[in-house]
Protein backbone atom coordinates (compact mmCIF):
# COMPACT_ATOMS: atom_id res chain seq x y z
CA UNK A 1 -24.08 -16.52 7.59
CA UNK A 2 -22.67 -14.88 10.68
CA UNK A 3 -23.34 -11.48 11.48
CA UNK A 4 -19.68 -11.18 11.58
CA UNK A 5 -18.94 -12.70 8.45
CA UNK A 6 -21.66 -10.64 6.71
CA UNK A 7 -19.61 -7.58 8.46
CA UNK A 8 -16.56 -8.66 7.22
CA UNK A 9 -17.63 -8.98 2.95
CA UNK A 10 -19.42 -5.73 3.16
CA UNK A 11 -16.30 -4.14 4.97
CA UNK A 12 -14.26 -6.03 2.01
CA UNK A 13 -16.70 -4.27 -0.89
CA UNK A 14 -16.76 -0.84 0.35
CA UNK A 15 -13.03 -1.20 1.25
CA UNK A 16 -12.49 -2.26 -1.92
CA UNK A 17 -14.64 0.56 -3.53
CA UNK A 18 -12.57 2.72 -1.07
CA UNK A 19 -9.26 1.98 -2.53
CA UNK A 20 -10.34 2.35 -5.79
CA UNK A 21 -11.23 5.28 -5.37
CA UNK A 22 -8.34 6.68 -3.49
CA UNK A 23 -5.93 5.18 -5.67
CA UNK A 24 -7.56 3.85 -8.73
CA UNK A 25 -8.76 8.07 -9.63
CA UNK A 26 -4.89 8.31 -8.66
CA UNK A 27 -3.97 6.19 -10.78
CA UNK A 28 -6.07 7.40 -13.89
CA UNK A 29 -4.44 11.26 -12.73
CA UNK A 30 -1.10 10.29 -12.76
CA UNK A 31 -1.68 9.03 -16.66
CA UNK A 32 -2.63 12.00 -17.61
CA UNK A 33 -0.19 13.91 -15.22
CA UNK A 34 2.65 12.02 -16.51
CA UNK A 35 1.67 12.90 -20.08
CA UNK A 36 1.64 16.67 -19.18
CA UNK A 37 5.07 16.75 -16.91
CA UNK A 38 8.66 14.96 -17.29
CA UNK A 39 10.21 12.16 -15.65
CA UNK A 40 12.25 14.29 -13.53
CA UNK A 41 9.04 16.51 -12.17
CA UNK A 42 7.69 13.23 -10.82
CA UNK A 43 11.63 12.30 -9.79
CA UNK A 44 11.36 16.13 -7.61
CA UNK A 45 8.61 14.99 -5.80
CA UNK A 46 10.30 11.29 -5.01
CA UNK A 47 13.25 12.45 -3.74
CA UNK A 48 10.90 14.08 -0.72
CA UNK A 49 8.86 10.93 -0.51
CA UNK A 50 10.89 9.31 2.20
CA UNK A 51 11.02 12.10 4.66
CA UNK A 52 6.84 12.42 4.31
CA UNK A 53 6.56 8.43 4.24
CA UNK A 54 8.69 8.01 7.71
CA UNK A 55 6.91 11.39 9.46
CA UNK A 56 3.88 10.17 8.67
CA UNK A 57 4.90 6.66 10.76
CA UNK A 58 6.01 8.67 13.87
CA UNK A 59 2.58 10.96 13.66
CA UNK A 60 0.26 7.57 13.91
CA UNK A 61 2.83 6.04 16.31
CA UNK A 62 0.80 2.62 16.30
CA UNK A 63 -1.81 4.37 17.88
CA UNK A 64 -4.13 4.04 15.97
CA UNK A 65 -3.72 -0.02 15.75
CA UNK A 66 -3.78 -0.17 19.43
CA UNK A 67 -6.86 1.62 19.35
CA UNK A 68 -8.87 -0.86 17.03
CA UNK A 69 -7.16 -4.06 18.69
CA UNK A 70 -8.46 -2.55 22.57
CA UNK A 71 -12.30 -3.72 22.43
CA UNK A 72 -12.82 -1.38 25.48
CA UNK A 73 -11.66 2.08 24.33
CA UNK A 74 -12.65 5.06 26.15
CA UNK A 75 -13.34 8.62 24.72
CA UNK A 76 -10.10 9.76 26.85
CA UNK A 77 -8.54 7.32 25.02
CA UNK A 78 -9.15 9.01 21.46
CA UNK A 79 -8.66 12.46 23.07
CA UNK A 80 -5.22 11.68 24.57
CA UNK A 81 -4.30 9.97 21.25
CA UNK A 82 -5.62 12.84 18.97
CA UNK A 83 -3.67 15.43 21.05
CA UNK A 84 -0.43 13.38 20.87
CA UNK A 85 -0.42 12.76 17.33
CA UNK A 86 -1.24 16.69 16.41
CA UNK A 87 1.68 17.83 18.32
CA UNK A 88 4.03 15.25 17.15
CA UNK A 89 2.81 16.52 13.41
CA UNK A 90 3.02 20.31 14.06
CA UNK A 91 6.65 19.38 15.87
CA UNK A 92 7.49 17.45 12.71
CA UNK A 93 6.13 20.04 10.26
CA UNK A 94 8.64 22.79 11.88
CA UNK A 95 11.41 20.05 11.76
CA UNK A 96 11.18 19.35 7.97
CA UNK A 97 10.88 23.54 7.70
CA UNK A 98 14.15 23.75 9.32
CA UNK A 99 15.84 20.63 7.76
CA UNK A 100 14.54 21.92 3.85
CA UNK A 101 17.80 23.49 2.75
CA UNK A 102 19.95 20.19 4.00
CA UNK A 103 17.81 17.96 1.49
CA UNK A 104 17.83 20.36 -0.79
CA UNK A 105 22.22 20.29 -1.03
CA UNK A 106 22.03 16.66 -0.48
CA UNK A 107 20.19 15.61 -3.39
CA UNK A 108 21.55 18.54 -5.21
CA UNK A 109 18.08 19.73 -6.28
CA UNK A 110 17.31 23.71 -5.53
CA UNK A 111 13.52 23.41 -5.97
CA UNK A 112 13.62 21.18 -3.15
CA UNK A 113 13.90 23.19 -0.79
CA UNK A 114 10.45 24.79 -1.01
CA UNK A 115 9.02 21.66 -1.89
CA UNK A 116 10.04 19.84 1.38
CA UNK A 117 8.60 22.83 3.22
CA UNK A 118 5.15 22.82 1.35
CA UNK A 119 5.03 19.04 1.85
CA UNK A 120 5.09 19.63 5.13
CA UNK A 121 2.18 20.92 5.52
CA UNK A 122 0.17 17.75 4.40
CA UNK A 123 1.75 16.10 7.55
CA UNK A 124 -0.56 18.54 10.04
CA UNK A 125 -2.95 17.70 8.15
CA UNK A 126 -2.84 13.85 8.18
CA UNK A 127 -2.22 14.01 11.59
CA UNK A 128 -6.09 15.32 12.17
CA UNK A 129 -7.46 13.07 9.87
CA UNK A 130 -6.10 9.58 12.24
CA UNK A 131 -9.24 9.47 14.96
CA UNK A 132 -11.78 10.22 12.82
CA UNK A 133 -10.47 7.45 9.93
CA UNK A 134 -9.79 5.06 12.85
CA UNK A 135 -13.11 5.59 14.69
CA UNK A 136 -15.00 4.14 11.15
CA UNK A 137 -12.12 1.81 10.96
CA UNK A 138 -13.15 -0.09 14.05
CA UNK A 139 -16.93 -0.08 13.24
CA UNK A 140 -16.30 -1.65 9.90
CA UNK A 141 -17.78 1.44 8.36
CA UNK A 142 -15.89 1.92 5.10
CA UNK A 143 -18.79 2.75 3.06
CA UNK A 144 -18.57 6.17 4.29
CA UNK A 145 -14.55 6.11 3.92
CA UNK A 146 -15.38 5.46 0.08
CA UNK A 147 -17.82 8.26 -0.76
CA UNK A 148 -15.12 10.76 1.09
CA UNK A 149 -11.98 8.78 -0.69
CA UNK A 150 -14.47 9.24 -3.96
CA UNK A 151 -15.04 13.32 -3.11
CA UNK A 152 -11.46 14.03 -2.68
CA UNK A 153 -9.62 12.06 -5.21
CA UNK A 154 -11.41 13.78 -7.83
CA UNK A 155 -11.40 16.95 -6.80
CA UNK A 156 -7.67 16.91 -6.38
CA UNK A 157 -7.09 14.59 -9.38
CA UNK A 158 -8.92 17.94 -11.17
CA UNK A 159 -6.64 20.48 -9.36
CA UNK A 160 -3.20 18.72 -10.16
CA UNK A 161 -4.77 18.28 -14.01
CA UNK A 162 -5.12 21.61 -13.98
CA UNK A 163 -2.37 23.01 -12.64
CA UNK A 164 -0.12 20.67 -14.88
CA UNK A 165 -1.81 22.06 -17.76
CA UNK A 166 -1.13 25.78 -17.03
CA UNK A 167 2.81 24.35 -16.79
CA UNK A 168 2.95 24.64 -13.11
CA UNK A 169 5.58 21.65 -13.51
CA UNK A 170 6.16 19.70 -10.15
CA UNK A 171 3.77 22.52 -8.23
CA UNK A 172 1.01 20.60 -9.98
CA UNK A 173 2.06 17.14 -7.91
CA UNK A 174 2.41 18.96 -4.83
CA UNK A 175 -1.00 20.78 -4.96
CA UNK A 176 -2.78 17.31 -6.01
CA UNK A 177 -1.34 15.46 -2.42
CA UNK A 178 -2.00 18.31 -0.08
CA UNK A 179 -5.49 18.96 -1.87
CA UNK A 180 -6.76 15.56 -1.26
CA UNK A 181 -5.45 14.82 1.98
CA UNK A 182 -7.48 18.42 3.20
CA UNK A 183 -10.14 17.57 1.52
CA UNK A 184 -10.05 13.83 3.24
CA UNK A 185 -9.46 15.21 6.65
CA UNK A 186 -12.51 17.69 6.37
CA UNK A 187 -14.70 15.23 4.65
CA UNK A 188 -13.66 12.91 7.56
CA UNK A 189 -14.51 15.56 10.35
CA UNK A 190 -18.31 15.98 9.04
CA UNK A 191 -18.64 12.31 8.53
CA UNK A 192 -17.43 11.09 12.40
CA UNK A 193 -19.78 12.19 15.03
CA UNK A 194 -16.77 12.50 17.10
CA UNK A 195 -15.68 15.70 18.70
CA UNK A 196 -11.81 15.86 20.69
CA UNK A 197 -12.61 17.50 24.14
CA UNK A 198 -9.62 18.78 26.79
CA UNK A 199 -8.43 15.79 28.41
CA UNK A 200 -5.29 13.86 28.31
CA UNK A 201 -4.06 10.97 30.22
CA UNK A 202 -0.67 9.72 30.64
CA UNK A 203 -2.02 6.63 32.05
CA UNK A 204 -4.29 5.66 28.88
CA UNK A 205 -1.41 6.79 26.47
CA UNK A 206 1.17 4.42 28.04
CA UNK A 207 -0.89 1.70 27.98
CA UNK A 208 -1.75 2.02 23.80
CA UNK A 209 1.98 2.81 23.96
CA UNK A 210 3.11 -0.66 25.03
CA UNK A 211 1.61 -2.34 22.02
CA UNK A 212 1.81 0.73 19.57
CA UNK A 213 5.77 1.27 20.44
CA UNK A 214 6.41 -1.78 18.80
CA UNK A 215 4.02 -1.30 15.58
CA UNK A 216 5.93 2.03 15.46
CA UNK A 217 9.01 1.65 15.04
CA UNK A 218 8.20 -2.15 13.17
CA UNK A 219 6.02 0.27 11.03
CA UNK A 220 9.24 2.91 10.58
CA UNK A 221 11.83 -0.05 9.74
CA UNK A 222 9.82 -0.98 6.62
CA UNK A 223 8.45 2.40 5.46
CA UNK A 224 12.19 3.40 5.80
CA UNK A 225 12.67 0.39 3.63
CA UNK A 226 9.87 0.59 1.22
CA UNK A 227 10.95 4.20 -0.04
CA UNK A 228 14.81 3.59 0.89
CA UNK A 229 14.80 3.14 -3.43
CA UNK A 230 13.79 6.51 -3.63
CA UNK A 231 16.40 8.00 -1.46
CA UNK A 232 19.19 5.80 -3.09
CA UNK A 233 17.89 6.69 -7.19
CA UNK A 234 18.09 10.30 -6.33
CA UNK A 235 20.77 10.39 -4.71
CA UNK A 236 23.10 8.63 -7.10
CA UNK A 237 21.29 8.32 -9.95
CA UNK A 238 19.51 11.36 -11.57
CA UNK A 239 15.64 12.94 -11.19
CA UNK A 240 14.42 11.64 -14.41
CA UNK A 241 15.33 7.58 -13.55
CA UNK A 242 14.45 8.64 -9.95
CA UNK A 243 10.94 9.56 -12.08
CA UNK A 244 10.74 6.12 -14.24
CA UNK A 245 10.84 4.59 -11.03
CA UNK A 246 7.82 6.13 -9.36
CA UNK A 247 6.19 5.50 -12.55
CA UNK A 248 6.69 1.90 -12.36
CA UNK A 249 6.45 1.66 -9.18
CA UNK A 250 2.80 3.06 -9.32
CA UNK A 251 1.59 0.59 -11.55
CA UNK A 252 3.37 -2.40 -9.45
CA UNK A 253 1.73 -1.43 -6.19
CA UNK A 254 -1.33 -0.22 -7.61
CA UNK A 255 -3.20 -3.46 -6.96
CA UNK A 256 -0.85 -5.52 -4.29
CA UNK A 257 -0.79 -2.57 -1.70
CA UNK A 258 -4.71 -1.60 -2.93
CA UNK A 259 -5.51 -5.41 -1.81
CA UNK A 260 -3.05 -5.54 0.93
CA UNK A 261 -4.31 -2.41 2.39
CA UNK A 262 -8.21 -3.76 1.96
CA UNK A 263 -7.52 -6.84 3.77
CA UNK A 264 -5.64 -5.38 6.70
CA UNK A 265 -8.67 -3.09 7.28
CA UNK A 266 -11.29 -5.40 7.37
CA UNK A 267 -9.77 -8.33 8.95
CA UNK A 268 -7.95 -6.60 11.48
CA UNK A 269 -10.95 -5.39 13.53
CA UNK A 270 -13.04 -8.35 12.11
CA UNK A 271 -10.41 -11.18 13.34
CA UNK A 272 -9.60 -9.28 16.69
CA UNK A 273 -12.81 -10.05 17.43
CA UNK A 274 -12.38 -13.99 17.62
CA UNK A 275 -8.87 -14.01 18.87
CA UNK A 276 -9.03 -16.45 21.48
CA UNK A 277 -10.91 -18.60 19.16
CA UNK A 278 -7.41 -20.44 17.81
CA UNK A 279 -9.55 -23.13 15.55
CA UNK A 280 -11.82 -20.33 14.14
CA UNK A 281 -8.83 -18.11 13.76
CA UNK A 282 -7.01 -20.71 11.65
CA UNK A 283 -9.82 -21.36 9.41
CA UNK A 284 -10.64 -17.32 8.62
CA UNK A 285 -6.81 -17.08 7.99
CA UNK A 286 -6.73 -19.46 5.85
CA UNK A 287 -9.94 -18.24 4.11
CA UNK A 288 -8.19 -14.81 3.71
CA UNK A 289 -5.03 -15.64 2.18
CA UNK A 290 -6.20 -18.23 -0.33
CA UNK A 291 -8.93 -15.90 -1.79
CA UNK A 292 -6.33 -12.87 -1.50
CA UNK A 293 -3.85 -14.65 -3.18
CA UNK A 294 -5.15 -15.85 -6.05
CA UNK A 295 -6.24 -13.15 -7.90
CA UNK A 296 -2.85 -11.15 -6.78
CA UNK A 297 -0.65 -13.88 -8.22
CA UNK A 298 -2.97 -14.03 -11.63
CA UNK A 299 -3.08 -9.86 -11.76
CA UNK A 300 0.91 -9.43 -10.64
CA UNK A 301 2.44 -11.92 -13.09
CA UNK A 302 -0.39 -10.97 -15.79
CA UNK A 303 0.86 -7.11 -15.05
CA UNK A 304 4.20 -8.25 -15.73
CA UNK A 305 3.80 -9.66 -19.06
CA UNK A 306 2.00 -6.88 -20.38
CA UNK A 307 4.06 -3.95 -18.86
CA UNK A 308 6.10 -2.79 -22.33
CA UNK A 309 2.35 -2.43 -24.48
CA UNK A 310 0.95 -0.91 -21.54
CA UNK A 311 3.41 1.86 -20.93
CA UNK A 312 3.74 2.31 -24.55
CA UNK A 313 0.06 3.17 -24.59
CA UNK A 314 -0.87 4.86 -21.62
CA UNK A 315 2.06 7.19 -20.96
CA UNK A 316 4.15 7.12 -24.48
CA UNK A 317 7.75 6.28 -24.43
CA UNK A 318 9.68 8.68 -22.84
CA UNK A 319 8.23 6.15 -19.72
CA UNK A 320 9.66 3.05 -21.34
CA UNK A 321 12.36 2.29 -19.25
CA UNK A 322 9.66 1.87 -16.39
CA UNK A 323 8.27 -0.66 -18.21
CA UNK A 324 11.65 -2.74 -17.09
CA UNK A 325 11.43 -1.65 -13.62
CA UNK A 326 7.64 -2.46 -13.75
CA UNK A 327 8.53 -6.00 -14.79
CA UNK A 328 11.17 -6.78 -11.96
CA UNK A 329 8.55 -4.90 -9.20
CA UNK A 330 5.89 -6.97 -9.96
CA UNK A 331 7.77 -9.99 -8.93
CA UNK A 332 8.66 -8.40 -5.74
CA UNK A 333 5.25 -7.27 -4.97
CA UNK A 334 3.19 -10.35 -5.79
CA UNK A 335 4.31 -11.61 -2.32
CA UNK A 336 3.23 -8.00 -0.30
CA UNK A 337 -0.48 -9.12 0.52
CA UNK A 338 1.16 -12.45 1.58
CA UNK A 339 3.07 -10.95 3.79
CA UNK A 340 0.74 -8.28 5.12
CA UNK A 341 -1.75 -10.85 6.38
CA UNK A 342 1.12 -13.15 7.97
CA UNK A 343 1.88 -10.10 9.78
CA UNK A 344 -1.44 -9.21 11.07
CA UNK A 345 -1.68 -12.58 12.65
CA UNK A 346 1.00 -11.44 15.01
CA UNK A 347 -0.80 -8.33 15.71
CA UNK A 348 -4.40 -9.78 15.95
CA UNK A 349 -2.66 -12.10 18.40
CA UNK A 350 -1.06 -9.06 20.47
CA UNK A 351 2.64 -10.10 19.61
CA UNK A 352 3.33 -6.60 18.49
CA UNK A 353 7.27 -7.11 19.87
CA UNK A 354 7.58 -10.62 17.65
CA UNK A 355 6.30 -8.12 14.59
CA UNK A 356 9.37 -5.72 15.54
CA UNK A 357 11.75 -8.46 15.95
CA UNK A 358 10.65 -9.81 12.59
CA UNK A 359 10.87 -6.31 10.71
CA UNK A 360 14.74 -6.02 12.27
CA UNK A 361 15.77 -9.12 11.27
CA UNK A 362 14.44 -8.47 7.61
CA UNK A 363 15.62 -4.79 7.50
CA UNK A 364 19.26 -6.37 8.52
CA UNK A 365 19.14 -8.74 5.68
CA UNK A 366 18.28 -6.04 3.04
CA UNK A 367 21.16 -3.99 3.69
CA UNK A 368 23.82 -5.44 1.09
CA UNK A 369 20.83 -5.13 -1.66
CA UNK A 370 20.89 -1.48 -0.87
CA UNK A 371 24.50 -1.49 -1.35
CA UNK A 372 24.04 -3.21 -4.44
CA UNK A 373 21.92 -1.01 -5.59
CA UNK A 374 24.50 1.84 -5.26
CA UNK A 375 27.58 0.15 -6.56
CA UNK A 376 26.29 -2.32 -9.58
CA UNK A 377 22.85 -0.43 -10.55
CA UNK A 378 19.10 0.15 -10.19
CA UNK A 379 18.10 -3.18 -12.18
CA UNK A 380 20.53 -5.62 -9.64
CA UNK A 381 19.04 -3.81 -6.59
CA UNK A 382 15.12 -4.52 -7.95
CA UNK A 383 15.81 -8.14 -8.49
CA UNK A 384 17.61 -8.21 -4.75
CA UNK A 385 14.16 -6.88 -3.76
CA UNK A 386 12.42 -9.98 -5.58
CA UNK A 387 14.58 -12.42 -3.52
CA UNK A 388 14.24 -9.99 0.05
CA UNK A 389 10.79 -10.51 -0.95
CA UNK A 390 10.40 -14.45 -0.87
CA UNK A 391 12.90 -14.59 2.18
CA UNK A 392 10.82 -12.31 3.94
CA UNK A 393 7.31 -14.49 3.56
CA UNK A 394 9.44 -18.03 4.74
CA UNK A 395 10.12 -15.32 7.93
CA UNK A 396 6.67 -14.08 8.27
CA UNK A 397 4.74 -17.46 7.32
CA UNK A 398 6.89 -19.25 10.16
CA UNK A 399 6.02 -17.19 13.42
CA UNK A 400 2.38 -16.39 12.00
CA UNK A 401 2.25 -20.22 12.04
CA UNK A 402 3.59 -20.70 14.94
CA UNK A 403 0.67 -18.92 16.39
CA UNK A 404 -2.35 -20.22 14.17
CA UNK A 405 -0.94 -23.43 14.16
CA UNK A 406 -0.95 -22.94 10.44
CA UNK A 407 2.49 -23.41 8.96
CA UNK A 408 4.77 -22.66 5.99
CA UNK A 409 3.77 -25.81 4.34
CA UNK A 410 0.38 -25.88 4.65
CA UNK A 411 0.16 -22.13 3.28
CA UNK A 412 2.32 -23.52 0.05
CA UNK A 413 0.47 -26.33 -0.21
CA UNK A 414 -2.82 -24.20 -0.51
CA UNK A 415 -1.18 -21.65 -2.74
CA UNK A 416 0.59 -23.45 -4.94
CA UNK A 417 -2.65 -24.20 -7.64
CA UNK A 418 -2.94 -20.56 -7.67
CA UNK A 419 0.26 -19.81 -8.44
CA UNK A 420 1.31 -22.30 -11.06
CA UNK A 421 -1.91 -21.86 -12.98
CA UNK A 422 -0.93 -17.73 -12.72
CA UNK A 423 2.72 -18.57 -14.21
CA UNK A 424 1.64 -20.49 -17.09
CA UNK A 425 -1.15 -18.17 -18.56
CA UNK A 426 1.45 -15.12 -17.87
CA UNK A 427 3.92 -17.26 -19.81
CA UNK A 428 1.80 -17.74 -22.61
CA UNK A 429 0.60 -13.68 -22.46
CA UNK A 430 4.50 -13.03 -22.38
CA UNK A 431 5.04 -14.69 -25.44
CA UNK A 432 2.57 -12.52 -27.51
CA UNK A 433 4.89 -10.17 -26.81
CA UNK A 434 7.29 -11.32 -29.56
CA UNK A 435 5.31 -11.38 -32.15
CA UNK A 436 5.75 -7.85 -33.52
CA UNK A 437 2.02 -7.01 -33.68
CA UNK A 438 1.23 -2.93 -32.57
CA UNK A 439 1.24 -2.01 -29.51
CA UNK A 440 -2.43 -1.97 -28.74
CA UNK A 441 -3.02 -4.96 -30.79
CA UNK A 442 -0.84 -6.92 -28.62
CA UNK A 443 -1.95 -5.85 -25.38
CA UNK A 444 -5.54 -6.69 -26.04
CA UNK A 445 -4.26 -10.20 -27.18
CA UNK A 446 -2.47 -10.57 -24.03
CA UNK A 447 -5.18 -9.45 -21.72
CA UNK A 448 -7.75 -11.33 -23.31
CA UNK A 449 -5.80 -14.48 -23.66
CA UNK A 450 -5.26 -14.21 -19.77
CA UNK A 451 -8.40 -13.65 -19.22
CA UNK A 452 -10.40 -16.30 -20.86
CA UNK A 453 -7.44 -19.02 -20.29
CA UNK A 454 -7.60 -18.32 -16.49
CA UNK A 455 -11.17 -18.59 -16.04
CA UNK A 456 -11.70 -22.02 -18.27
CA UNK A 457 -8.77 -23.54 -15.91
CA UNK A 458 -10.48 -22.57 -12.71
CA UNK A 459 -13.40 -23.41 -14.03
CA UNK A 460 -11.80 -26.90 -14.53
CA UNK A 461 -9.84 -27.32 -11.38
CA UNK A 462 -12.70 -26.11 -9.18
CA UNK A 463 -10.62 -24.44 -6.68
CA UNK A 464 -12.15 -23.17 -3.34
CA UNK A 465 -11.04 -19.85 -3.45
CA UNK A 466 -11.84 -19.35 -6.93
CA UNK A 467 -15.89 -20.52 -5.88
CA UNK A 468 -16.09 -18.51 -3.07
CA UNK A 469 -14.50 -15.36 -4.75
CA UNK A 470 -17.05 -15.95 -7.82
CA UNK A 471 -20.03 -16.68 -5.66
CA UNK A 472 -18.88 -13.25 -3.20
CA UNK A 473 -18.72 -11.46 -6.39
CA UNK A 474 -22.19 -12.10 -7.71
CA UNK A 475 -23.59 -11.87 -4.94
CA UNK A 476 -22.28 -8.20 -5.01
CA UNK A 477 -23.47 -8.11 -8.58
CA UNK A 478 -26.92 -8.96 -6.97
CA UNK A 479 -27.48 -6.88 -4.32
């Protein structure tokens, strides 16, 4: 096995672990959070979301992307990017201050206005928390990005518990983010032997600008798009559906972006490494997105079966009409890992302005679902979503391919077992639905008739990506 391969699986476990326990402790929180608070606490803190998600784009700037792709940074190249992103997030910070009353009157919601200007605060923080997270980043190091991820999820997880329970309402959300991203960016600080020192250059900052411009504002067009819902549900709609939809929105992404996320982060710096190596390229590609996709087609469609039990259970059913968002979302973001590694082919390639004219042309599309969404309803604007979602792979898939020399067909043709095999056990786990049973009853049918169906028909069909994933995972189990 090659050093860089045996890099690349122990980047994927601790990544992995990582995730989990960023977003799986999360996760587990928000249960309990949204068992202590209302749909329109959680709908508060949405309507906010937006304005965080694009700042936090224009802090990073692509920076930090350049950084990991350029196999000869300097240390004036992590000082001049550390100073750059700091003042764009203090800059930021006072802009949100200023802007607080204005989102406040537009969404017609008086608590946000203090809201907005706490939130901003998490921004300044993030902002010192890039070098250090991009330094491990690039060395493959995310065993030491877990036990910090592990550190401050709980503690935070405890403080927005907490706070919830002494009816601090959506002050108990607020102090959970800002909580865990401190405690990240100081747990990140003693971790990284790296110290910024007083130098900047205009020189090395243009040059990480020229592929980082185009990451940026690729990167703004679809966080813009990816929280667009939120803007347009609390806008028109009310807090508390503006609140089932963050609920159901959690569960959807709460494995594709997870894996999506995992993936990007280990075989960005680990493929950037054999770039010029077009035949060795192809074949890792291909190795990623079969053994990413199958389980994310098997867990999406499985999550969408089971989605009414589930809520019922683990958040009551005040949530249940995220359980028919949850449904629709899973659809859309079965395809998200697809599309994230597609996507990092251009970037691992350095075609960082083909990954900006892709996110334009696929922005421009989605604007009449968004206008759906206002005039005919939340439910025909998540199933436009579903069909943005499969245009948007045939898009990504085709340039990607261009490049790898691995095209739309092939991928298909190597995804297609996966998939099919995924829609007929989530058929079968859908039908247990009907069958009147309790709640709990019926979800345990349903997850372990998925379970134990899936397994006997890999076992039968022998797929690649089902050996090597099995054989990865014991040998994990091993060690």
């Amino acid at each position: 096995m090659s050093l860089l391969r045996q890099k690349a699986i122990k980047g994927v476990t601790w990544s992995f672990i990582d995730n989990l326990a960023n977003s799986g402790i999360t996760f587990l929180v928000g249960l309990i959070l949204a068992r202590l608070l209302s749909p329109a606490e959680f709908g508060i803190l949405g309507m906010i979301t937006v304005f965080i998600a694009v700042a936090n784009s224009f802090i990073d700037s692509g920076f930090s992307q350049a950084l990991i792709r350029k196999n000869d940074a300097t240390t004036q190249d992590y000082n001049t990017v550390f100073f750059f992103n700091l003042s764009i997030g203090i800059a930021i910070f006072l802009l949100l201050y200023l802007l607080a009353p204005a989102i406040s009157i537009f969404f017609k919601e008086p608590k946000l206005k203090a809201v907005t200007r706490a939130m901003g605060i998490f921004l300044v923080v993030s902002a010192l928390a890039i070098i250090p997270k991009t330094i491990l980043t690039k060395s493959i190091d995310f065993k030491t990005q877990a036990k910090i991820s592990l550190v401050s999820s709980l503690s935070s997880g405890a403080i927005g518990v907490g706070m919830a329970y002494y009816q601090m309402g959506v002050w108990s959300l607020v102090g959970q983010v800002i909580s865990r991203q401190l405690l990240n960016t100081v747990l990140l600080w003693i971790a990284s032997p790296w110290r910024p020192s007083r130098e900047f250059s205009m020189t090395s900052l243009k040059g990480l600008y020229r592929f980082g411009s185009n990451l940026l504002v690729a990167g703004l067009l679809e966080t813009i798009y990816k929280n667009i819902y939120y803007l347009i549900i609390g806008r028109f709609y009310s807090a508390s559906q503006l609140g089932q939809y963050t609920r159901a929105e959690l569960f959807a992404t709460a494995f594709s972006s997870n894996l999506s996320m995992v993936v990007q982060r280990v075989s960005y710096p680990a493929l950037s490494a054999i770039q010029h190596d077009n035949q060795r390229l192809k074949e890792a590609y291909r190795k990623v997105i079969k053994s990413t996709m199958l389980p994310t087609f098997a867990l999406m469609m499985g999550l969408a079966a089971v989605a009414r039990p589930l809520i019922l259970i683990l958040i009551g059913e005040k949530w249940l009409q995220a359980a028919a968002f949850l449904q629709i979302l899973c659809l859309a973001e079965m395809f998200y890992p697809l599309h994230a590694i597609n996507l990092n082919a251009l970037n691992v390639k350095g075609r960082s302005d083909l990954f900006l004219k892709l996110e334009i042309i696929k922005k421009s599309i989605a604007i009449p679902v968004i206008g759906i969404g206002i005039w005919f309803g939340i439910t025909y604007m998540l199933w436009g979503s579903v069909l943005l979602s499969v245009i948007a792979y045939f898009l990504n898939s085709h340039f990607s391919g261009r490049l790898l020399h691995y095209s739309t067909r092939e991928q298909i043709r190597d995804l297609a077992p996966g998939f099919l095999v995924a829609a007929l056990v989530a058929s079968i786990m859908w039908g247990i639905s009907f069958m009147n049973f309790l709640p709990w009853i019926t979800l345990l049918l349903q997850c372990i008739t998925g379970v134990v169906l899936s397994i006997v028909i890999y076992e039968i069909l022998k797929l690649s990506e089902y050996l090597d994933l099995k054989q990865m995972l014991l040998t994990v189990i091993k060690k």
